[in-house]
N, C-alpha and C. Protein backbone atom coordinates (compact mmCIF):
# COMPACT_ATOMS: atom_id res chain seq x y z
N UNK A 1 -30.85 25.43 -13.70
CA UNK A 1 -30.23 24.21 -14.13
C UNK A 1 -30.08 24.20 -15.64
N UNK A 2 -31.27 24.72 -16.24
CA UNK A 2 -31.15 24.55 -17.72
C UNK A 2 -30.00 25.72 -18.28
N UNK A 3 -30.15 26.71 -17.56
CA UNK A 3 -28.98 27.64 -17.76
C UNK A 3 -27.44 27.45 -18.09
N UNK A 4 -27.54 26.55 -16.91
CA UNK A 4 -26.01 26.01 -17.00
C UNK A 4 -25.52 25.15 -17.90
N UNK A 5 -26.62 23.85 -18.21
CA UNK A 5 -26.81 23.23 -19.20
C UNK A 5 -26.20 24.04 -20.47
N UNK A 6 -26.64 24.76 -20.62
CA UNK A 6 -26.90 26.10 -22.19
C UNK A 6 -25.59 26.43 -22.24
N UNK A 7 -25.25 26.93 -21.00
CA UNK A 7 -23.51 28.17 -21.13
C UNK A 7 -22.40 26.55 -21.18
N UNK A 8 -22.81 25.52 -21.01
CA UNK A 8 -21.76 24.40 -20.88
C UNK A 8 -20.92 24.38 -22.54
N UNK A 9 -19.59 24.77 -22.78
CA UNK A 9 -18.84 24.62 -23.80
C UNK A 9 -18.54 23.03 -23.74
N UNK A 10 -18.17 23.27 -25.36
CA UNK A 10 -18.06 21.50 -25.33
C UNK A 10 -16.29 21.43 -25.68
N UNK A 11 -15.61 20.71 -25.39
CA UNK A 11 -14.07 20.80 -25.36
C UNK A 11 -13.61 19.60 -26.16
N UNK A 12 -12.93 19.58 -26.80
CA UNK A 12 -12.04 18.93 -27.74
C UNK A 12 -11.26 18.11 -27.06
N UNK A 13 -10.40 16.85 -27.62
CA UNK A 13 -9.70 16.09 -27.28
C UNK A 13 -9.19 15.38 -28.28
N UNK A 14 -7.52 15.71 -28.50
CA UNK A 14 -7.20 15.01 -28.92
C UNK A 14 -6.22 13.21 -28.23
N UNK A 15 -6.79 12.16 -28.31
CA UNK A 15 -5.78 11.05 -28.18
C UNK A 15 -5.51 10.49 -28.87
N UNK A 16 -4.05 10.08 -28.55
CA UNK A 16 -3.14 8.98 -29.84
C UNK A 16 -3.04 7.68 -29.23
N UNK A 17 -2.72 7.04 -30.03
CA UNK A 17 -3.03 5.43 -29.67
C UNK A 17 -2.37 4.64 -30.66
N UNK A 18 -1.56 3.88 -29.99
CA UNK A 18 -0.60 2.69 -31.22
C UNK A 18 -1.27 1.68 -31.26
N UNK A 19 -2.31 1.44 -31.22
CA UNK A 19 -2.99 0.50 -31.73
C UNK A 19 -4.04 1.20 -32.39
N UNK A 20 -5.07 0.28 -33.60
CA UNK A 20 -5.96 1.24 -34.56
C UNK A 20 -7.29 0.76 -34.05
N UNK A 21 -7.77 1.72 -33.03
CA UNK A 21 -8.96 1.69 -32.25
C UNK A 21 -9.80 2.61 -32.22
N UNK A 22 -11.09 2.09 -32.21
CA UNK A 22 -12.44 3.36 -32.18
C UNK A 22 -11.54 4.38 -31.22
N UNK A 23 -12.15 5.30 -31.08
CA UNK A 23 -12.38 7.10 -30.13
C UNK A 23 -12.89 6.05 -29.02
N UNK A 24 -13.91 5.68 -29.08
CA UNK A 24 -15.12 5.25 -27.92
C UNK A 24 -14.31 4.18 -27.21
N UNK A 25 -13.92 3.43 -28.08
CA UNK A 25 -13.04 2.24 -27.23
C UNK A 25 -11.52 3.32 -26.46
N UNK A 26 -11.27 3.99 -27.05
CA UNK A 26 -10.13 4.54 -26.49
C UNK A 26 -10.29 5.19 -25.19
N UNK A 27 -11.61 5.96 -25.34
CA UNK A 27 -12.11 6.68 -24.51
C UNK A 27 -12.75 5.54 -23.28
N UNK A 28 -13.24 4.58 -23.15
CA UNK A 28 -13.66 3.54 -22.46
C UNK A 28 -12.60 2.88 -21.69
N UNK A 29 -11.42 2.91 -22.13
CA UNK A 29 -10.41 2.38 -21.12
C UNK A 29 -9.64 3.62 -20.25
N UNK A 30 -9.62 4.63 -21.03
CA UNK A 30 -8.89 5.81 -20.91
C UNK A 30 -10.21 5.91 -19.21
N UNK A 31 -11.18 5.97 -19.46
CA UNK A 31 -11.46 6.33 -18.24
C UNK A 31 -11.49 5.23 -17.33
N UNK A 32 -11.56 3.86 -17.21
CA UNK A 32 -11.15 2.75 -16.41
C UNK A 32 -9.74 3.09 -15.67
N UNK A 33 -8.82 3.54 -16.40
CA UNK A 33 -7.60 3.69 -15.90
C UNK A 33 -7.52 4.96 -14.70
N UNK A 34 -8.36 6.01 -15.55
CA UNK A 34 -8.02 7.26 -14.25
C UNK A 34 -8.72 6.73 -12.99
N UNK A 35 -10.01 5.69 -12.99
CA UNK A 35 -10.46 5.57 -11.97
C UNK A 35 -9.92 4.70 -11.28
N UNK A 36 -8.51 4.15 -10.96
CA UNK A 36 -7.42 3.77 -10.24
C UNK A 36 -5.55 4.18 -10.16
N UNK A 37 -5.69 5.52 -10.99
CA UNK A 37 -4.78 5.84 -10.92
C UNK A 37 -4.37 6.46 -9.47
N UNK A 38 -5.09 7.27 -8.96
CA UNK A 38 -5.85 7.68 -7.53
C UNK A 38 -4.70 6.89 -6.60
N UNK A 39 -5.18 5.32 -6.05
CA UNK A 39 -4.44 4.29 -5.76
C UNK A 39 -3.41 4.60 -5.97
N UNK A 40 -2.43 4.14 -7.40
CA UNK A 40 -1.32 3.87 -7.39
C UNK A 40 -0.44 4.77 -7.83
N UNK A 41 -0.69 6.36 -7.49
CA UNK A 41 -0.33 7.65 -6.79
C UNK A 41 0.20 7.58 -5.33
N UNK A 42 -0.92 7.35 -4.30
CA UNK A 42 -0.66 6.75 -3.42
C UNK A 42 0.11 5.64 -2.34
N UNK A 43 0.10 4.73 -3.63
CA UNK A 43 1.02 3.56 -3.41
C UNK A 43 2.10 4.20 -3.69
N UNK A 44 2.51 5.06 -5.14
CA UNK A 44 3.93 5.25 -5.13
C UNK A 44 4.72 6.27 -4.16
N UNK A 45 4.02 6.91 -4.00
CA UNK A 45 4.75 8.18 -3.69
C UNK A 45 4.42 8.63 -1.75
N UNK A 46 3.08 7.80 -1.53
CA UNK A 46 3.04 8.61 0.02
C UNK A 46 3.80 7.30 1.06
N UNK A 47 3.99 6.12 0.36
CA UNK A 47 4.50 4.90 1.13
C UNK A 47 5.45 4.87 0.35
N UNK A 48 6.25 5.45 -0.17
CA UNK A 48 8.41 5.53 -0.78
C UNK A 48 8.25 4.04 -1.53
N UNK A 49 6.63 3.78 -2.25
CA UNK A 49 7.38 2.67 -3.32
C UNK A 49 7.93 3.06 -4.68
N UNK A 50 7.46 4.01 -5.22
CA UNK A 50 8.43 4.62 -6.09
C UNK A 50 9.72 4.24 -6.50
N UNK A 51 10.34 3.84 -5.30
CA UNK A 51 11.83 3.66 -5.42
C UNK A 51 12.14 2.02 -5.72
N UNK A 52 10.75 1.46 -5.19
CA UNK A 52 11.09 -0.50 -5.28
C UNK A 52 11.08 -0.63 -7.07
N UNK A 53 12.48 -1.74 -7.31
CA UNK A 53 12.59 -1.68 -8.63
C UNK A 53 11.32 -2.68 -9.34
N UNK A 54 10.85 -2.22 -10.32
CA UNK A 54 9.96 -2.70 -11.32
C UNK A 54 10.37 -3.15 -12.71
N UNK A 55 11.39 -3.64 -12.67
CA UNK A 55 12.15 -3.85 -13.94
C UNK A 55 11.51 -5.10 -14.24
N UNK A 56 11.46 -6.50 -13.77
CA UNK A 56 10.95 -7.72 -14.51
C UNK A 56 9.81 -7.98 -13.81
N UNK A 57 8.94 -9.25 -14.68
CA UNK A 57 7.79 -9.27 -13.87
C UNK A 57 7.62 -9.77 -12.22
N UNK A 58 8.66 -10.42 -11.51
CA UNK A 58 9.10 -10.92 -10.32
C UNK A 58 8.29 -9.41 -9.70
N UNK A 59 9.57 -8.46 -10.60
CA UNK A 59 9.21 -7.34 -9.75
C UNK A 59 8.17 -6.53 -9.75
N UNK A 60 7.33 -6.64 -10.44
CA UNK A 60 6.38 -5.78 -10.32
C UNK A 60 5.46 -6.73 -9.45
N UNK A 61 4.99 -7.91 -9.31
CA UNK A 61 3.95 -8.66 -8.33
C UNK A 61 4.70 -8.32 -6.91
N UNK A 62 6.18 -8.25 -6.71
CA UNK A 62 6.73 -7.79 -5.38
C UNK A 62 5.94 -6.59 -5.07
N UNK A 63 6.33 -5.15 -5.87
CA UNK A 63 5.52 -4.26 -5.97
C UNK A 63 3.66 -3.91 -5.33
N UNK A 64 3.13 -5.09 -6.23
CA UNK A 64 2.05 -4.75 -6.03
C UNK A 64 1.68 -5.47 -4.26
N UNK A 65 2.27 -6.68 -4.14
CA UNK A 65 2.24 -7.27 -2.92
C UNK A 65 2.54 -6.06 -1.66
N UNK A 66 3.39 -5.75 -2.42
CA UNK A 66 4.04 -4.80 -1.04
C UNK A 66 2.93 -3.22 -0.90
N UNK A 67 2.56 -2.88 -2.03
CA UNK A 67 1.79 -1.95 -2.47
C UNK A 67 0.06 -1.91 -1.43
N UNK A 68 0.05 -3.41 -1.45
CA UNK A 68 -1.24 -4.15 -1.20
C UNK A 68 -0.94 -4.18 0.37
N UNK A 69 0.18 -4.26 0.75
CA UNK A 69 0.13 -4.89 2.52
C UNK A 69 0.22 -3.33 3.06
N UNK A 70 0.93 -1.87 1.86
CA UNK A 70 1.28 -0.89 2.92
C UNK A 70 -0.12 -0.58 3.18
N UNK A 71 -1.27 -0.30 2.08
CA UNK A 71 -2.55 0.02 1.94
C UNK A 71 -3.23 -0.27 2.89
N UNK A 72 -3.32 -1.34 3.33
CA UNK A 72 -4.24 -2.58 4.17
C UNK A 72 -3.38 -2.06 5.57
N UNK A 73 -2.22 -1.71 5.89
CA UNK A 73 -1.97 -1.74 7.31
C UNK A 73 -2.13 -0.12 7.69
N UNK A 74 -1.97 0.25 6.34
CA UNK A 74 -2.40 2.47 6.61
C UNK A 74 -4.00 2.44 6.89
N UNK A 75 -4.60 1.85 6.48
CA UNK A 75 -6.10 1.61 5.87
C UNK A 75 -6.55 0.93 7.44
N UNK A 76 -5.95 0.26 7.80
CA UNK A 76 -6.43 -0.61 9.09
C UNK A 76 -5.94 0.95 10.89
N UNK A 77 -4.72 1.50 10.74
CA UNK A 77 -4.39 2.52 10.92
C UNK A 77 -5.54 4.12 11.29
N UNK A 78 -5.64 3.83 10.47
CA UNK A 78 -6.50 4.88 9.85
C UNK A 78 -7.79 5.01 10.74
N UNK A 79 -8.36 3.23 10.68
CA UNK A 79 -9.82 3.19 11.03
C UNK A 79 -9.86 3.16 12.34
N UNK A 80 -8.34 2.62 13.27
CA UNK A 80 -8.30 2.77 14.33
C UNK A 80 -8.01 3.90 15.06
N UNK A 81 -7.94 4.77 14.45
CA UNK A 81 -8.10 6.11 14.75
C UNK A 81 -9.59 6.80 14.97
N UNK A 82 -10.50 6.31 14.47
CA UNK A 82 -11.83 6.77 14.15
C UNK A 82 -12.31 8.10 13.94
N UNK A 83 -11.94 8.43 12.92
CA UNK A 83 -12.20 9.77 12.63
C UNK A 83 -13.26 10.03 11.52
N UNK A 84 -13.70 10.96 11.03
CA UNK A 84 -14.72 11.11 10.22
C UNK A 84 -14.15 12.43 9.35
N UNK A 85 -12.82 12.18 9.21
CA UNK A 85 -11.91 13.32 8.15
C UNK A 85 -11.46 12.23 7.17
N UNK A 86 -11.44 12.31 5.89
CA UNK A 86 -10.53 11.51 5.45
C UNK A 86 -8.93 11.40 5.75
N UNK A 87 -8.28 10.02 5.03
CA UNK A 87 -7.45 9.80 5.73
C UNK A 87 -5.78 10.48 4.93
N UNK A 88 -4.91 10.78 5.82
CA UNK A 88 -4.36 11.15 5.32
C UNK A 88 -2.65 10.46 5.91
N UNK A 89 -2.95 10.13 4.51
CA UNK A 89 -2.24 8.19 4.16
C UNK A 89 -0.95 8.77 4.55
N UNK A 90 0.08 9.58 4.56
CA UNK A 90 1.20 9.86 5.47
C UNK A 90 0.92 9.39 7.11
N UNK A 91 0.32 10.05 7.51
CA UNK A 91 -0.01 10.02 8.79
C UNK A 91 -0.55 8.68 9.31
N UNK A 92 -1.38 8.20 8.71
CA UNK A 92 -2.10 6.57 8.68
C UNK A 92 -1.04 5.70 8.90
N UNK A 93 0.23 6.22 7.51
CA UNK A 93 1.39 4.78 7.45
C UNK A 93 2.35 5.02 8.78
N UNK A 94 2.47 6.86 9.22
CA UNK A 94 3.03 6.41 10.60
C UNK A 94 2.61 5.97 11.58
N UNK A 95 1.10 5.65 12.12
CA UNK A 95 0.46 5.14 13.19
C UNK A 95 0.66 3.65 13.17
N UNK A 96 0.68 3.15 11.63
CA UNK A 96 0.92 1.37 11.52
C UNK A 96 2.10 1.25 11.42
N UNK A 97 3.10 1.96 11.58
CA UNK A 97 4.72 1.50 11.67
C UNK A 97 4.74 1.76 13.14
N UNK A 98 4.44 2.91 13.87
CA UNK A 98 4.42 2.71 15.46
C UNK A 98 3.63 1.58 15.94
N UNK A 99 2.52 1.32 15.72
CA UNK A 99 1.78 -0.14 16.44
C UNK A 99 2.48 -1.81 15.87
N UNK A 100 2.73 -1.55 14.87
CA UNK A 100 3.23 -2.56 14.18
C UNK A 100 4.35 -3.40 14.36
N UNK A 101 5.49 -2.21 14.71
CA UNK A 101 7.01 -2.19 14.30
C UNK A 101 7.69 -2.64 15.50
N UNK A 102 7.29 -2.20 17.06
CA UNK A 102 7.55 -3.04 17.86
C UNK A 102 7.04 -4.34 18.62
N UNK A 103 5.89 -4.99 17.75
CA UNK A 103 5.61 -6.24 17.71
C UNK A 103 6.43 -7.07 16.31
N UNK A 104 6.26 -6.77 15.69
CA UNK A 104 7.47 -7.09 14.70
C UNK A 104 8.81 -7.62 15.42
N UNK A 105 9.52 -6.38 15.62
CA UNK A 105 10.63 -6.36 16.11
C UNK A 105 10.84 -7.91 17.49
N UNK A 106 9.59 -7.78 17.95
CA UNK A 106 10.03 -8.54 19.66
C UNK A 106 9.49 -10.30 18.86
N UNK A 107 8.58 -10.37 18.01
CA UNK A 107 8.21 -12.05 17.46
C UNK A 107 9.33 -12.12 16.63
N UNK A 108 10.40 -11.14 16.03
CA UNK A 108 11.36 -11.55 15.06
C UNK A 108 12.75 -12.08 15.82
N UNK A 109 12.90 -11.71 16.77
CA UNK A 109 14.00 -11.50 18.02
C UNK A 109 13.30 -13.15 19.23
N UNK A 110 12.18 -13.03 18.82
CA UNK A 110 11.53 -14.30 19.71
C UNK A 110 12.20 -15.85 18.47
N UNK A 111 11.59 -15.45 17.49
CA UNK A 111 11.98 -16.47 16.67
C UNK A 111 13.66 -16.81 16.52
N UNK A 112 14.48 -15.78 16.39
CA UNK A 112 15.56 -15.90 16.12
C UNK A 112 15.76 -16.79 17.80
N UNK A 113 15.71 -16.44 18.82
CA UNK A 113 16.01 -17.38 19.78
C UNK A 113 15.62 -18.70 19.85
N UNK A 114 14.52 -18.88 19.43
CA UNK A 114 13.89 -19.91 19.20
C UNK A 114 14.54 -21.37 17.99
N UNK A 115 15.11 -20.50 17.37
CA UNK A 115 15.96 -20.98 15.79
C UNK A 115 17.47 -21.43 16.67
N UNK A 116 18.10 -20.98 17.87
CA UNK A 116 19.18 -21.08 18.37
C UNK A 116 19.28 -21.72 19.84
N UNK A 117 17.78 -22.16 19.91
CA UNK A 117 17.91 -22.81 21.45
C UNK A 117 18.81 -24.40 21.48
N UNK A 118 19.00 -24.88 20.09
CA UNK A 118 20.01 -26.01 20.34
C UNK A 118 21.22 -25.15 21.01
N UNK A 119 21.93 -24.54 20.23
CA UNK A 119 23.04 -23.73 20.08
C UNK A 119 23.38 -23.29 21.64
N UNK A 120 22.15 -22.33 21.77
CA UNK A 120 22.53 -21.93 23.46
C UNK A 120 22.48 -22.81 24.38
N UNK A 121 21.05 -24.26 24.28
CA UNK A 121 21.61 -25.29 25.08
C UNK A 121 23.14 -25.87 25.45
N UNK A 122 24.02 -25.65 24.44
CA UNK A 122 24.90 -26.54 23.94
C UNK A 122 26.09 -26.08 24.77
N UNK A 123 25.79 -24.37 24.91
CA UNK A 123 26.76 -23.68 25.49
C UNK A 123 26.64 -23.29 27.24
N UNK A 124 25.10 -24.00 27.85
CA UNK A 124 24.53 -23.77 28.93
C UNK A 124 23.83 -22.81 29.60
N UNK A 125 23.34 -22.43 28.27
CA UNK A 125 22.22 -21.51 28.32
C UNK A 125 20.55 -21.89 28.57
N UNK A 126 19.70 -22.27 29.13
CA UNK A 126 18.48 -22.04 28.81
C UNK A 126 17.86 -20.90 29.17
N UNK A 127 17.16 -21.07 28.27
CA UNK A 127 16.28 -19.95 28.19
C UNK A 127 14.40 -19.93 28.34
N UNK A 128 13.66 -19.66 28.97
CA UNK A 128 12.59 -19.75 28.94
C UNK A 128 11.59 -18.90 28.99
N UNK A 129 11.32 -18.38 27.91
CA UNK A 129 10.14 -17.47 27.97
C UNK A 129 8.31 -17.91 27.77
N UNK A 130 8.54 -17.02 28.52
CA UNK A 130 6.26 -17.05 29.23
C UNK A 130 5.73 -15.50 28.69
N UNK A 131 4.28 -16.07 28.25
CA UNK A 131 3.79 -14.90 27.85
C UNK A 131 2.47 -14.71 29.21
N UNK A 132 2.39 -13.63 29.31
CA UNK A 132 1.38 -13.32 30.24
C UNK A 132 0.65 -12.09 29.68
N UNK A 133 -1.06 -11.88 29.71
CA UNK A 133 -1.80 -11.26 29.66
C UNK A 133 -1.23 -9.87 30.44
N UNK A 134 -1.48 -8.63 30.10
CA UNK A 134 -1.25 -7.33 30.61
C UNK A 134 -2.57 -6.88 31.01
């Protein structure tokens, strides 16, 4: 142990900074930041937010909202899988778009009827749907 200690080189660093701040303070946020960059790697690039625009602040809380729900439904995905590999957040976000996407689809298609039952009354339509346990 002490060996390694001994042969350990010590490495240089230079950082710049537009504001006029200690090393230590620089160095103190500098590492706050890598320890969530991780995340929003993830967020951008394995769930296609990358591409959602971030131009005003509207857009960036859209961003993070949306950032926040893909996480939480890959993350929920994931655990319902039960595995003891980590997760591998491609694969996670397709298991929560298959479980997800056709309950989605059938309460969005429920509502829209629901929004038009004057309409179809009107034309002599009723309609009545029942939910039953499977």
């Amino acid at each position: 142990m002490l060996s390694d200690a001994l042969n350990m080189r010590l490495e240089k660093r230079f950082i710049l900074s537009t504001k006029p701040l200690k090393a230590s303070t620089i160095n103190w946020w500098g590492k706050r930041r890598w320890q969530i960059e991780g995340w929003f790697k993830t967020a951008k690039h394995r769930f296609g937010l990358h591409r959602f625009g971030q131009g005003t602040l509207l857009g960036v809380y859209r961003w993070l909202v949306l950032s926040l729900i893909a996480y939480i439904l890959a993350h929920w995905a994931y655990l319902s899988v039960a595995t003891d590999d980590l997760p591998d957040w491609g694969q996670a976000a397709q298991i929560a778009v298959e479980a997800c996407f056709p309950q989605f689809l059938l309460f969005s298609f429920l509502l829209h009827l629901e929004r038009r039952r004057s309409f179809l009354l009107s034309q002599g339509i009723n309609i009545h749907i029942s939910r039953c346990k499977i």
